[in-house]
PDB file of N, CA and C in Angstrom:
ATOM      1  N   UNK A   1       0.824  -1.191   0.000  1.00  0.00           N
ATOM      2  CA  UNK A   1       0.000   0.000   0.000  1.00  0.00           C
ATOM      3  C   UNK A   1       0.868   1.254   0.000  1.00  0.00           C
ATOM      4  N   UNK A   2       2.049   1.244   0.848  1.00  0.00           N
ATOM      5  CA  UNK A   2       2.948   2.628   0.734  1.00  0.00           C
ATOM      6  C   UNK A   2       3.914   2.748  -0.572  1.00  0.00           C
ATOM      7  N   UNK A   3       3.597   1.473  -1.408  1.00  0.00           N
ATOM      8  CA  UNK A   3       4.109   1.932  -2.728  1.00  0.00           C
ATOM      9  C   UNK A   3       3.401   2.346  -3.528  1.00  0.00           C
ATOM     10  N   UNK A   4       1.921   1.901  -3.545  1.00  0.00           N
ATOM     11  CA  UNK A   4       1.143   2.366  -4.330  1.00  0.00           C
ATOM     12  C   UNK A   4       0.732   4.109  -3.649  1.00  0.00           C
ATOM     13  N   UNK A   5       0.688   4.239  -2.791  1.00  0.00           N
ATOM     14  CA  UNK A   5       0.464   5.632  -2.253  1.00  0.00           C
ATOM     15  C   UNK A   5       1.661   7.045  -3.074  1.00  0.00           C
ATOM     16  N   UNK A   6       2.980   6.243  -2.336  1.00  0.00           N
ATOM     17  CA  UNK A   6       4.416   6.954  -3.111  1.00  0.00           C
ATOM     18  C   UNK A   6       4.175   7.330  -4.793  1.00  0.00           C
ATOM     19  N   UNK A   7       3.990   5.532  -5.510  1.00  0.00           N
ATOM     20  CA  UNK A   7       3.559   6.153  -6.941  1.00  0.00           C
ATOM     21  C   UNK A   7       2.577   7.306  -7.412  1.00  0.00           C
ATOM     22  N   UNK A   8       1.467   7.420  -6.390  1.00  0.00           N
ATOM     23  CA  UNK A   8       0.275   7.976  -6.986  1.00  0.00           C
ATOM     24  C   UNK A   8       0.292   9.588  -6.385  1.00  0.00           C
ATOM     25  N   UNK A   9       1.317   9.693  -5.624  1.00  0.00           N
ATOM     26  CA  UNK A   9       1.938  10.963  -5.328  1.00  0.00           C
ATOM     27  C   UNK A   9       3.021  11.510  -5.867  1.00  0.00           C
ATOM     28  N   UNK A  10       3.929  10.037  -6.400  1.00  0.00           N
ATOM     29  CA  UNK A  10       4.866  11.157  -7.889  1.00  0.00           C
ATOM     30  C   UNK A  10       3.961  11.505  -9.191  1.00  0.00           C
ATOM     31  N   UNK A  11       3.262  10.093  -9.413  1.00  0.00           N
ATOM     32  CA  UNK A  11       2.027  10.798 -10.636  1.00  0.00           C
ATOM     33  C   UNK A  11       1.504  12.144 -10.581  1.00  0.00           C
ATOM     34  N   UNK A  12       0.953  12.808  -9.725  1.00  0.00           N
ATOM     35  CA  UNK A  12       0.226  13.656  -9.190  1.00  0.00           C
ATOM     36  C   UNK A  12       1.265  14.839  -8.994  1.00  0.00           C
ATOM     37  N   UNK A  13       2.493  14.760  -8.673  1.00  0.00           N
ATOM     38  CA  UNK A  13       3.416  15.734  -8.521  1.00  0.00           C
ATOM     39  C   UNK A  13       4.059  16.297  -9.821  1.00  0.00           C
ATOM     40  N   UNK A  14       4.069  15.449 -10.917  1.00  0.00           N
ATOM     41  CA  UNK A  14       4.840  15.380 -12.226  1.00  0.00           C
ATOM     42  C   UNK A  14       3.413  16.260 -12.996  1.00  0.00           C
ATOM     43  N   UNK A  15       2.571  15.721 -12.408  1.00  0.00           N
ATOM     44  CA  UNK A  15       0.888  16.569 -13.448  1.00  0.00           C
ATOM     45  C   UNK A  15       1.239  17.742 -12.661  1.00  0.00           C
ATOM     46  N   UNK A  16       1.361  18.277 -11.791  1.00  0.00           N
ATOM     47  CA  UNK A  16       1.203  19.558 -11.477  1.00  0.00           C
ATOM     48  C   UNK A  16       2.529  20.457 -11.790  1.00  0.00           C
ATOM     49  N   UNK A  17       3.413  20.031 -11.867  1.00  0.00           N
ATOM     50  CA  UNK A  17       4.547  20.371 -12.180  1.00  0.00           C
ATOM     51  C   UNK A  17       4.878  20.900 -14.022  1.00  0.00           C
ATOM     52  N   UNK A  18       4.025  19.545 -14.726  1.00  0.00           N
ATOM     53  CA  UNK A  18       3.490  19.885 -15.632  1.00  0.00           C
ATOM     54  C   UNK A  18       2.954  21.206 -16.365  1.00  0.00           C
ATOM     55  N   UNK A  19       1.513  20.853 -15.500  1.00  0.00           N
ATOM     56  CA  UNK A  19       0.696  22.053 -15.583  1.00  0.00           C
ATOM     57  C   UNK A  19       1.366  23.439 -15.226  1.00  0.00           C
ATOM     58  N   UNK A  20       1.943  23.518 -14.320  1.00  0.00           N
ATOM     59  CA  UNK A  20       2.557  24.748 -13.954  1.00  0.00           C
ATOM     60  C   UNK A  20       3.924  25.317 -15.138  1.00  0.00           C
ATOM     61  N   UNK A  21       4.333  24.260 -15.819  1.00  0.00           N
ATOM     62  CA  UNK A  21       5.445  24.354 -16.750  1.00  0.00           C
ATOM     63  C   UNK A  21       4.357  24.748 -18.179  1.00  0.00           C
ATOM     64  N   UNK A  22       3.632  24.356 -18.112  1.00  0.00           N
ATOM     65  CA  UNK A  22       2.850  24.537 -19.277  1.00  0.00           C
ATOM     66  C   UNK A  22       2.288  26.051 -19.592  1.00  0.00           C
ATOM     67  N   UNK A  23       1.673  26.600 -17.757  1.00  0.00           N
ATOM     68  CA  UNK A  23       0.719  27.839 -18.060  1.00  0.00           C
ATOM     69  C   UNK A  23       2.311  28.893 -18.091  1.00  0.00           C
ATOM     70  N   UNK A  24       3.175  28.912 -17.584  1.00  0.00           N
ATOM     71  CA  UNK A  24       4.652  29.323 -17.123  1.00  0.00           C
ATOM     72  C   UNK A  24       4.470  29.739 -19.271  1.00  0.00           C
ATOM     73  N   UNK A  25       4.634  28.719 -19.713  1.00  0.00           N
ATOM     74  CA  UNK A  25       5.293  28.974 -21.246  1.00  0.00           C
ATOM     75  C   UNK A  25       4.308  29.634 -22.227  1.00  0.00           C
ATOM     76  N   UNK A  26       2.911  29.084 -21.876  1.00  0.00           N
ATOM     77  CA  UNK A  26       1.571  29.929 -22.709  1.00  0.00           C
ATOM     78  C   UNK A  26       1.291  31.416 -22.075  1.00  0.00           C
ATOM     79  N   UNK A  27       2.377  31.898 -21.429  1.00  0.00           N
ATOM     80  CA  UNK A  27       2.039  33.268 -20.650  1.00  0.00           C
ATOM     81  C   UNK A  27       2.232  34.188 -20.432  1.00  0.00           C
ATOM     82  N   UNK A  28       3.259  34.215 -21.427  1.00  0.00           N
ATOM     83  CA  UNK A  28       4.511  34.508 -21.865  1.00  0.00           C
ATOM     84  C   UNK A  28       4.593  36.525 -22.237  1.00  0.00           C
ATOM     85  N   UNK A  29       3.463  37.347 -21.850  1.00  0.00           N
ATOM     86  CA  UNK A  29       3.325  38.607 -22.211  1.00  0.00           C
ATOM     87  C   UNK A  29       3.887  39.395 -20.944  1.00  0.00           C
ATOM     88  N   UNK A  30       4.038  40.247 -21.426  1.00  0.00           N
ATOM     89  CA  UNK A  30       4.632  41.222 -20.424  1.00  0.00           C
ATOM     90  C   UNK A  30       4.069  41.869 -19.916  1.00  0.00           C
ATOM     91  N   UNK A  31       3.372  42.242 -18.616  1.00  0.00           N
ATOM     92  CA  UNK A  31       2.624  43.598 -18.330  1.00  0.00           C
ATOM     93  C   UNK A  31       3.270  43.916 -16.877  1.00  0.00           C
ATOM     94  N   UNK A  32       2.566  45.326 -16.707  1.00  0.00           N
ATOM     95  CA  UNK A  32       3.469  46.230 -15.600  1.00  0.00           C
ATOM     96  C   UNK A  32       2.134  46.668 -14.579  1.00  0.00           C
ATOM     97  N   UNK A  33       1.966  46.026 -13.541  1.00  0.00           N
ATOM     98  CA  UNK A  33       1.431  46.318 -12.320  1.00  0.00           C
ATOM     99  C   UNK A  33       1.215  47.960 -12.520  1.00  0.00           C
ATOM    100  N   UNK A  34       0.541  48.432 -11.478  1.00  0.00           N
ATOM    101  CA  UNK A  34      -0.450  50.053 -11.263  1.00  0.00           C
ATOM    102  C   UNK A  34      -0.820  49.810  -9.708  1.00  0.00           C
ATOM    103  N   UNK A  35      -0.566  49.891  -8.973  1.00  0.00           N
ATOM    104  CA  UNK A  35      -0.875  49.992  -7.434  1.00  0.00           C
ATOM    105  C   UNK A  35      -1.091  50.801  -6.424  1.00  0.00           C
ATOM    106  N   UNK A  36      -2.186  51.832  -6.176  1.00  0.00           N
ATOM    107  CA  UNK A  36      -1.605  52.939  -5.331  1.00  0.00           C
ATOM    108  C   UNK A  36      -0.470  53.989  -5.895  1.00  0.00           C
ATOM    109  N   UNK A  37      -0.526  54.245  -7.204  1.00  0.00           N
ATOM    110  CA  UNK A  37       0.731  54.850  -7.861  1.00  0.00           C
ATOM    111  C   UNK A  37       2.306  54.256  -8.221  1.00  0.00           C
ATOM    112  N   UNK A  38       2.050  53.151  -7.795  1.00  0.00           N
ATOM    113  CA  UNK A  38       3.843  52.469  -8.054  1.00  0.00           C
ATOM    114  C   UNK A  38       3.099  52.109  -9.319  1.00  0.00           C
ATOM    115  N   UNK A  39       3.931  51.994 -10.049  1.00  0.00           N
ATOM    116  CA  UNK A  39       4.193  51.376 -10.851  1.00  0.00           C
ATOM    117  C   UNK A  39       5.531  49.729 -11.123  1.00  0.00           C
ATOM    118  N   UNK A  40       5.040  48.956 -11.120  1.00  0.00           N
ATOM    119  CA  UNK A  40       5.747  47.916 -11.009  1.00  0.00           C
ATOM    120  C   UNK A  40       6.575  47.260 -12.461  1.00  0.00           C
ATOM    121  N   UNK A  41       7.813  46.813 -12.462  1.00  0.00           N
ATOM    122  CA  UNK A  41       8.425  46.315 -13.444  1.00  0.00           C
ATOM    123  C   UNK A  41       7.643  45.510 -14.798  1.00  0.00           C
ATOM    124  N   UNK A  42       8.211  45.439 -16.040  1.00  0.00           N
ATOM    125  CA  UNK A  42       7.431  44.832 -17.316  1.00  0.00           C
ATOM    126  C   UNK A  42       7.938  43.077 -16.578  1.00  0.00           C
ATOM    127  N   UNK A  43       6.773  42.618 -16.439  1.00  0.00           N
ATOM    128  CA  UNK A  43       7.388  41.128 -16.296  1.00  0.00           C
ATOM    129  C   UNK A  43       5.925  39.873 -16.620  1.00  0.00           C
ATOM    130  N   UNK A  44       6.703  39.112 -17.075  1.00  0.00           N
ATOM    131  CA  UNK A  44       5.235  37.788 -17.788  1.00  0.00           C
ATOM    132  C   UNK A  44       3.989  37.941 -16.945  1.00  0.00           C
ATOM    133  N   UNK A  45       3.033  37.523 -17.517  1.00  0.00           N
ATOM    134  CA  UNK A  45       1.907  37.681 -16.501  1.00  0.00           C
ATOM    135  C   UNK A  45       2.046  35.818 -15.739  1.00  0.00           C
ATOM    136  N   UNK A  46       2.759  34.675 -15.915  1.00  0.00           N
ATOM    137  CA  UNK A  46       3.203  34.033 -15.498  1.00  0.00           C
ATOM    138  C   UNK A  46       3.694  34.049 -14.002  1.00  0.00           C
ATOM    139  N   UNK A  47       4.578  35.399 -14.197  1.00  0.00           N
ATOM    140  CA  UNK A  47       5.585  35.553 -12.717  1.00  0.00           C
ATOM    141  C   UNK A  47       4.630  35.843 -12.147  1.00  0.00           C
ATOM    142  N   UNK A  48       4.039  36.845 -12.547  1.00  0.00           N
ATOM    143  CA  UNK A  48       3.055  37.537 -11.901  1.00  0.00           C
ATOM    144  C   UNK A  48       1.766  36.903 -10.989  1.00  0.00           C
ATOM    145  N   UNK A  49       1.278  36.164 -11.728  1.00  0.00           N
ATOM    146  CA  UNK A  49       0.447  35.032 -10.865  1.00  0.00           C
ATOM    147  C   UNK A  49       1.484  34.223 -10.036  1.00  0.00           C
ATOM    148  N   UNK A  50       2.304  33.422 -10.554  1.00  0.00           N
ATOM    149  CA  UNK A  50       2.416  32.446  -9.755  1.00  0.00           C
ATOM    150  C   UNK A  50       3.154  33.426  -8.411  1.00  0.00           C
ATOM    151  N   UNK A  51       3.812  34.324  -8.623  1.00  0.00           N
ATOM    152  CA  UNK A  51       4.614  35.290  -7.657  1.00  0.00           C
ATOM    153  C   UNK A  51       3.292  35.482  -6.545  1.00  0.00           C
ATOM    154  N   UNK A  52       1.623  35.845  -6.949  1.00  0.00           N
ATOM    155  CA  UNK A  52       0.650  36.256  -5.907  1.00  0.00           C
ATOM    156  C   UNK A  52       0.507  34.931  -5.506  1.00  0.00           C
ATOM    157  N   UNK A  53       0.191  33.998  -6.178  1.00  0.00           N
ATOM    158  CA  UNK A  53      -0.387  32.660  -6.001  1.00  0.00           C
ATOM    159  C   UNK A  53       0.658  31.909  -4.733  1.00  0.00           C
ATOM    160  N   UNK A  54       2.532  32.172  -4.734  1.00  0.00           N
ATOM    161  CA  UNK A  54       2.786  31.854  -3.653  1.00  0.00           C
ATOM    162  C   UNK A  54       2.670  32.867  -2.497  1.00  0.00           C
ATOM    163  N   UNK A  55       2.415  34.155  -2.585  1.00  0.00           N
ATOM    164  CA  UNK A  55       2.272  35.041  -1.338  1.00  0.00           C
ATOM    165  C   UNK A  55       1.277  34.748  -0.937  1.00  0.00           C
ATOM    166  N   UNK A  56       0.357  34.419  -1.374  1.00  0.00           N
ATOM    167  CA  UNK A  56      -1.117  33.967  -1.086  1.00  0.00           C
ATOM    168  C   UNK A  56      -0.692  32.741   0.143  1.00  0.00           C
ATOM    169  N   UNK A  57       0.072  31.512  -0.331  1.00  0.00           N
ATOM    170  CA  UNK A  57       0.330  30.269   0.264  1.00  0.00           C
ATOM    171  C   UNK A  57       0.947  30.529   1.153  1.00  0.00           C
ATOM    172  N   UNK A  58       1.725  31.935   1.485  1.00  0.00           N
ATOM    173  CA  UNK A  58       2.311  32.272   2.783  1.00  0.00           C
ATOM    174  C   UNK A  58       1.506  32.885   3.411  1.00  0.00           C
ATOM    175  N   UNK A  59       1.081  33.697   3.114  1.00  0.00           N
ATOM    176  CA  UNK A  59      -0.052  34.795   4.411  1.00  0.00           C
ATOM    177  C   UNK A  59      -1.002  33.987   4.688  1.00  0.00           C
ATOM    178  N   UNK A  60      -1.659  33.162   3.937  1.00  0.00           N
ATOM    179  CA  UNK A  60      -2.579  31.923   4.258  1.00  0.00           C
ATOM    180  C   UNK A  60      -1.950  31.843   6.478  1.00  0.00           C
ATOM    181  N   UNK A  61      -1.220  30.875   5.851  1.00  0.00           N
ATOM    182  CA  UNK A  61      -0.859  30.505   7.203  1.00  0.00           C
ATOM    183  C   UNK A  61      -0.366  31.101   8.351  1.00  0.00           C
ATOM    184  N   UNK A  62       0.217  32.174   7.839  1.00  0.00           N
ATOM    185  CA  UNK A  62       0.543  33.772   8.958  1.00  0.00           C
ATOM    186  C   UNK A  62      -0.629  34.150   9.175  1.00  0.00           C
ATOM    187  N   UNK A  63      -1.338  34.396   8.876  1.00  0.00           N
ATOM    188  CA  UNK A  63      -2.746  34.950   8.975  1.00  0.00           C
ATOM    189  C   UNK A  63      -3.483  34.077  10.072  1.00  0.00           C
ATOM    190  N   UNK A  64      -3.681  33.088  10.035  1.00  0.00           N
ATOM    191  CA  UNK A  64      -4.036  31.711  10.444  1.00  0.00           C
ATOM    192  C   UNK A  64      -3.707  31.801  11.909  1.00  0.00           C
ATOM    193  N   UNK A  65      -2.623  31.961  12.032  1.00  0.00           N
ATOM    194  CA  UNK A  65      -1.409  31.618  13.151  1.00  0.00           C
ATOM    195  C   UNK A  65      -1.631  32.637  14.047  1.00  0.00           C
ATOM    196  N   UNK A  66      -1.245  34.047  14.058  1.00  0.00           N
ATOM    197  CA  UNK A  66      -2.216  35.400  14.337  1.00  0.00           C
ATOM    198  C   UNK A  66      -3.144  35.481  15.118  1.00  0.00           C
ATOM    199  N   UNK A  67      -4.208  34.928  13.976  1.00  0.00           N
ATOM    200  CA  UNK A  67      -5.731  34.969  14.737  1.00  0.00           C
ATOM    201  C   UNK A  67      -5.935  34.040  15.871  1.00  0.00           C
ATOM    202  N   UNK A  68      -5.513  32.955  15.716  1.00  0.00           N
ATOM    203  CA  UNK A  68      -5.305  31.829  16.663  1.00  0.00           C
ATOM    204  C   UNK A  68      -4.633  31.747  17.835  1.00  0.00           C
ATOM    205  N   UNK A  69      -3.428  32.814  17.957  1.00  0.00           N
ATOM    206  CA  UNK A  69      -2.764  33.264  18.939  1.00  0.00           C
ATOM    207  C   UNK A  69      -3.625  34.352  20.071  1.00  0.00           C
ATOM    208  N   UNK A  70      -4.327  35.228  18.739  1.00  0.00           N
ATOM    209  CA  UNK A  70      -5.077  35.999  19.432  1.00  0.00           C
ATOM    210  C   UNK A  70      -6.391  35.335  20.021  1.00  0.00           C
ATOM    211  N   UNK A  71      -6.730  34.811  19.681  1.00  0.00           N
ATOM    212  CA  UNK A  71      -8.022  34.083  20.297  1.00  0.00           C
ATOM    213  C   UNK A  71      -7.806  32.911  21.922  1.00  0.00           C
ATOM    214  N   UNK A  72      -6.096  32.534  21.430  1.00  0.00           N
ATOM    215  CA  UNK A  72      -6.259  31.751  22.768  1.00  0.00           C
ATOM    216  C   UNK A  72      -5.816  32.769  23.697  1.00  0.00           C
ATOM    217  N   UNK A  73      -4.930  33.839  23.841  1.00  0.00           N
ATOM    218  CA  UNK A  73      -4.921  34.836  24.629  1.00  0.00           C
ATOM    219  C   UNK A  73      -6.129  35.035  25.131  1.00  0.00           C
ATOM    220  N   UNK A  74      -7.289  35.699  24.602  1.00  0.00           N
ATOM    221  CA  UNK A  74      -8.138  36.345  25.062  1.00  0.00           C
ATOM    222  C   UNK A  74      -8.978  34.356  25.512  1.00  0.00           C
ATOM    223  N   UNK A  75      -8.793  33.821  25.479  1.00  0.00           N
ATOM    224  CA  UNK A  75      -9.601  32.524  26.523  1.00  0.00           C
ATOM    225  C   UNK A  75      -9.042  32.328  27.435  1.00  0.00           C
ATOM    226  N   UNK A  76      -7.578  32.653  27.757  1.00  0.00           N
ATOM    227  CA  UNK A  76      -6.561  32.236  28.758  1.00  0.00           C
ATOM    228  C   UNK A  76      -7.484  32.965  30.140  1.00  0.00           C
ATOM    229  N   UNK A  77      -7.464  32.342  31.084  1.00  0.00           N
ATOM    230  CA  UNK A  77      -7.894  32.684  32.119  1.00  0.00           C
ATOM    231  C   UNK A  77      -7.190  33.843  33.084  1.00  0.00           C
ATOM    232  N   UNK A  78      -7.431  34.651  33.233  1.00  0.00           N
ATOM    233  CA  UNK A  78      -6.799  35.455  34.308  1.00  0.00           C
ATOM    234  C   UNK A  78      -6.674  34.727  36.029  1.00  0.00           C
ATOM    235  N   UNK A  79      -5.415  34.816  36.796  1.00  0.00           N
ATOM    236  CA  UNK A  79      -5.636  34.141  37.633  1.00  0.00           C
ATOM    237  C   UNK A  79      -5.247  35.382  38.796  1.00  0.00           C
TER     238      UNK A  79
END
């Protein structure tokens, strides 16, 4: 069973890896961010997603972590 698990998690790793190599090469245009007045560098719209898509996968869990800190504080009992 832990070989068939291992295989069906490199299968699954090689498709996404794939996919991500695939949208990476069809994406290939250049555009320049507008934010509050910055203006941001000419770069693929590729970087560009996948660049939010991992900040996303970090603040996810900072965010997470935070609130959770703050919430058991305020249950902690005063003694």
């Amino acid at each position: 069973m832990s070989n068939l698990k291992r295989l069906l998690f490199g299968i699954f790793s090689l498709l996404l890896v794939l996919a991500v190599l695939v949208f990476v090469l069809e994406n290939q245009q250049s555009v320049s961010l507008l934010f509050l007045g910055w203006s941001g560098p000419q770069l693929p719209v590729s970087v560009v997603t996948v660049g939010a898509l991992l900040i996303g996968m970090v603040m996810g869990p900072l965010i997470s972590v935070f609130v959770s800190r703050a919430a058991r504080v305020r249950r902690k009992p005063v003694i």
